[in-house]
Protein backbone atom coordinates (compact mmCIF):
# COMPACT_ATOMS: atom_id res chain seq x y z
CA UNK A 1 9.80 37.92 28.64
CA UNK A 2 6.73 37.62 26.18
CA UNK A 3 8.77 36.81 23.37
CA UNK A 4 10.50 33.49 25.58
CA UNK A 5 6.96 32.65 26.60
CA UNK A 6 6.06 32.70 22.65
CA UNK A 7 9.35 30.78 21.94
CA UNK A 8 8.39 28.20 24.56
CA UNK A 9 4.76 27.89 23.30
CA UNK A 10 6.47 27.41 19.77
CA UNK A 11 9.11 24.96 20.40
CA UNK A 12 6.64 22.96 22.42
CA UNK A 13 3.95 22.73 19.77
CA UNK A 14 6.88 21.77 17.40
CA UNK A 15 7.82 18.96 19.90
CA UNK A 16 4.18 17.71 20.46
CA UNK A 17 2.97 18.22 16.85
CA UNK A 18 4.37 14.92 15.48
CA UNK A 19 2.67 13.16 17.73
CA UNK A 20 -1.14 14.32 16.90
CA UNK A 21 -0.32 14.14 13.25
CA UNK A 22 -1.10 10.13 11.95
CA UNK A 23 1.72 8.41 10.11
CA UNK A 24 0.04 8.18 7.24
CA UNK A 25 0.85 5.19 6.56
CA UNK A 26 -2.39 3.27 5.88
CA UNK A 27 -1.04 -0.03 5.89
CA UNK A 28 1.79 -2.02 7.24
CA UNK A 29 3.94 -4.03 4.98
CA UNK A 30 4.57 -7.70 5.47
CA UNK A 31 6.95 -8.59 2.84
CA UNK A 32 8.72 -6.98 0.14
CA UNK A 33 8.01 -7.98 -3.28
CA UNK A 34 10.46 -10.54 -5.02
CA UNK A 35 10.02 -8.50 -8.92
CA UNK A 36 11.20 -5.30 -9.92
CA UNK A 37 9.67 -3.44 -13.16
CA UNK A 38 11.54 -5.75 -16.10
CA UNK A 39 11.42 -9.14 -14.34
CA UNK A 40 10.23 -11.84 -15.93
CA UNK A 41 7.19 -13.10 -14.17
CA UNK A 42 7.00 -16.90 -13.84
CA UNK A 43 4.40 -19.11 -15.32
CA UNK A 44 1.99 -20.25 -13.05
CA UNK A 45 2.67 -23.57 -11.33
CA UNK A 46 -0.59 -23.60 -9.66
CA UNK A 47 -4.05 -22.65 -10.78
CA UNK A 48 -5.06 -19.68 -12.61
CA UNK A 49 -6.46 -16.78 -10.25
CA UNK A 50 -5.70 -13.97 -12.40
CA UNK A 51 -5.67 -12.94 -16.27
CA UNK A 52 -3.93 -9.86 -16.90
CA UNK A 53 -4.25 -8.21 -20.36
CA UNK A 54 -4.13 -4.64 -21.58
CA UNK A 55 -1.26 -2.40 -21.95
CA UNK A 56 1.45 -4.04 -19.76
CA UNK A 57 4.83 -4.91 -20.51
CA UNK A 58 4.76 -8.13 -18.40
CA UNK A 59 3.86 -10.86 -19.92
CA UNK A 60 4.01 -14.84 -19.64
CA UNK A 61 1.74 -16.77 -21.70
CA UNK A 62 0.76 -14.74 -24.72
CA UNK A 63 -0.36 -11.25 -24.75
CA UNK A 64 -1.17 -11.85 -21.10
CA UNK A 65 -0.16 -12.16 -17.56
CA UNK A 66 -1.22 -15.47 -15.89
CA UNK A 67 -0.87 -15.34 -11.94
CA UNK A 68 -1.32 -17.98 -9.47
CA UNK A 69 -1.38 -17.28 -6.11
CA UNK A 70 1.78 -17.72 -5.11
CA UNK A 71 2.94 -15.97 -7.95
CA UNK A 72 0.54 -12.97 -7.39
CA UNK A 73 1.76 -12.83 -3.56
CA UNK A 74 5.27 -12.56 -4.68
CA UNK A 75 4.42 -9.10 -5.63
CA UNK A 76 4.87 -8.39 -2.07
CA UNK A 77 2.25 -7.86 0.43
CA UNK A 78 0.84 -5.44 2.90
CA UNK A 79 -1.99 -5.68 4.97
CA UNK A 80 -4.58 -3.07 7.00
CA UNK A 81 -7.56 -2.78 8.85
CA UNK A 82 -11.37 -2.01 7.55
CA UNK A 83 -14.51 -1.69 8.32
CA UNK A 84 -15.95 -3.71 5.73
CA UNK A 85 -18.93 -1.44 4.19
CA UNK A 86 -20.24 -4.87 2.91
CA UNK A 87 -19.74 -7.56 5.87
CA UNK A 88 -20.85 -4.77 8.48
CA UNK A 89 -17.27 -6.03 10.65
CA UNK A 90 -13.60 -4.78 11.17
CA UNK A 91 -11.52 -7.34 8.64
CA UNK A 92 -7.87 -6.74 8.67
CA UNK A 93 -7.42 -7.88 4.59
CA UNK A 94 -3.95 -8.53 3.15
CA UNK A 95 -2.81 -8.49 0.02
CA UNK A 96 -1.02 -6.72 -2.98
CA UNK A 97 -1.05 -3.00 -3.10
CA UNK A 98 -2.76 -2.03 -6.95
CA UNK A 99 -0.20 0.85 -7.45
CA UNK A 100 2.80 -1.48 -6.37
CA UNK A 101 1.04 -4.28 -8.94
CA UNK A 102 0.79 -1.60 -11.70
CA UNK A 103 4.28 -0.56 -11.65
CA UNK A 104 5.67 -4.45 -11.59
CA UNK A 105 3.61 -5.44 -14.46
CA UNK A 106 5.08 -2.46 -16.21
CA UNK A 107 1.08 -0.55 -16.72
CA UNK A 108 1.50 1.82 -19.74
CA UNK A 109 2.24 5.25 -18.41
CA UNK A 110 -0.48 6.29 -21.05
CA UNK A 111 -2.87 3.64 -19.65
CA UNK A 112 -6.01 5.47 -17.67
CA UNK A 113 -7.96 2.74 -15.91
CA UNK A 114 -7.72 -0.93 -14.93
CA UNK A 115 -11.23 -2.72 -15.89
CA UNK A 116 -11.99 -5.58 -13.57
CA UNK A 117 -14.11 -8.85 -13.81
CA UNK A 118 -15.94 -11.18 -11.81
CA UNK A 119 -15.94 -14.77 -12.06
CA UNK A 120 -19.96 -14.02 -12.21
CA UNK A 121 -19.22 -10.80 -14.82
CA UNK A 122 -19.54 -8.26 -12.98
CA UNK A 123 -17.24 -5.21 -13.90
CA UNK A 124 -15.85 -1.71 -12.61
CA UNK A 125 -13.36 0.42 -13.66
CA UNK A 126 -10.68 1.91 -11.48
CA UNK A 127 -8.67 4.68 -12.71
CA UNK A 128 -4.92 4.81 -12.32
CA UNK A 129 -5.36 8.55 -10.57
CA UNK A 130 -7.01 6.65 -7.97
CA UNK A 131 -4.90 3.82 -7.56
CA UNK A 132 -2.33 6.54 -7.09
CA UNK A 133 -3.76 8.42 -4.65
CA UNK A 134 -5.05 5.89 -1.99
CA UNK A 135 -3.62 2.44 -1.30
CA UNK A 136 -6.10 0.59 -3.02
CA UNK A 137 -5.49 -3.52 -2.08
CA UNK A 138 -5.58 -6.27 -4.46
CA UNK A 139 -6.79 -8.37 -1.31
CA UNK A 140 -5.61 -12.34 -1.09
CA UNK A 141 -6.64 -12.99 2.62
CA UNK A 142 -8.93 -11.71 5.35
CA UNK A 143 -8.06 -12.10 8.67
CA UNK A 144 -5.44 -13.96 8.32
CA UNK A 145 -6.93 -16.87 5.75
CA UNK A 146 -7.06 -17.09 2.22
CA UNK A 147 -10.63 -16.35 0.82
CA UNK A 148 -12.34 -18.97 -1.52
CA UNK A 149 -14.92 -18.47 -4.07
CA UNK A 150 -17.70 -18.63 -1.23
CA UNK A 151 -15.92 -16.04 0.85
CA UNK A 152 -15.53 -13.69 -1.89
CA UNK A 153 -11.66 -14.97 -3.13
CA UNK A 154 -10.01 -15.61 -4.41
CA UNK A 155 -9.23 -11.53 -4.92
CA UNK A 156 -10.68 -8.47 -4.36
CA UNK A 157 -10.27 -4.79 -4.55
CA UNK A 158 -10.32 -3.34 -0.57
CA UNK A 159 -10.50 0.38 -0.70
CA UNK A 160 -8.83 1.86 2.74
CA UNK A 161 -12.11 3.68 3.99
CA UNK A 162 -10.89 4.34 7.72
CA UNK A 163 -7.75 5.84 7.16
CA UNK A 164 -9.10 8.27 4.03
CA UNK A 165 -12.36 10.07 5.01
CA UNK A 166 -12.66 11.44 1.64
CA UNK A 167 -13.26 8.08 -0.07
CA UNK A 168 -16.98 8.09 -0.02
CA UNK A 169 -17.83 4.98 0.47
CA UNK A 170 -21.32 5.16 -1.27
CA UNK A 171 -19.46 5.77 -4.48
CA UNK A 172 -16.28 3.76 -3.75
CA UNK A 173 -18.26 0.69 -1.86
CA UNK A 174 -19.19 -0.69 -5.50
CA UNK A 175 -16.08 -0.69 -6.85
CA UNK A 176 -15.03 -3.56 -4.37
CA UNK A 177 -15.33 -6.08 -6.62
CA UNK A 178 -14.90 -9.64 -5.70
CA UNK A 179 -13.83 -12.85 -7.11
CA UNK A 180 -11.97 -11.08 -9.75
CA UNK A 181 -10.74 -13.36 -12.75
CA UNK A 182 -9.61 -10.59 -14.79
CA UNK A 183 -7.88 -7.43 -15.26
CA UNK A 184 -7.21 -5.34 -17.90
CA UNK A 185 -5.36 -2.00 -17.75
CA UNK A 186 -6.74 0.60 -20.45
């Protein structure tokens, strides 16, 4: 009798458990990207957002990667919800996840960190173990619109604070750079 009591308590815990454990999934994806690793990426049509440079294997004008934003949203996007360290408010922010970018652009598998700039120069560095571990978002829109220079567009890096307690976001609120006009992966 104890041990069917035991086997009930077991069963049941293995029948409820999925249910308090999360998904894990920190975002939600919205479209699937259009490239695979080895496509050529298209000139830009439209303006300029982003310069890529560094150790990539994509490359269309040069010894860099020119992205518009239709282009760069081709890359497939996802989107999730955040409460923005910065704006004070929950912002659900779409965009391009960095490790889905990274592996599109062909990053060198040698390459450590992607250094970012601001249209105003301001830079951080991101390492690759980090855009590995979390979804780190190469952000396009926020709630829905796309974000101009004003609103801190045309990109920025979102780091998914809610749904990973360990990001500390006194470290990791800094590296949320906005209006980014260049990358280059080291």
């Amino acid at each position: 009798m104890k041990h069917t009591f035991l086997f009930s308590l077991l069963l049941l815990g293995l029948i409820l458990l999925p249910a308090c454990v999360p998904s894990g999934e920190a975002y939600e994806r919205v479209t699937q990207s259009a490239f695979q690793p080895g496509d050529a990426i298209p000139a830009p049509v439209g303006e300029v957002i982003l310069t890529v440079t560094g150790k990539i294997g994509a490359k269309n004008s040069g010894d860099a990667l020119l992205l518009d934003m239709n282009t760069l949203e081709k890359f497939g996007l996802v989107q999730y919800v955040l409460n923005d360290p910065w704006l004070k408010e929950k912002v659900t922010y779409k965009g391009v996840l960095m490790s889905d970018f990274l592996k599109i652009i062909q990053a060198d598998p040698d390459a450590e960190s992607v250094h970012f700039v601001a249209l105003d120069n301001y830079e951080v560095d991101i390492t690759l173990q980090e855009i590995r571990k979390w979804p780190i978002l190469l952000a396009t829109q926020s709630n829905g619109k796309y974000m101009s220079v004003q609103e801190n567009g045309p990109t920025r890096i979102i780091f998914p604070f809610d749904q990973f307690p360990e990001i500390d976001q006194v470290t990791y609120r800094d590296l949320m750079i906005w209006n980014i006009a260049s990358m280059e992966v080291r």
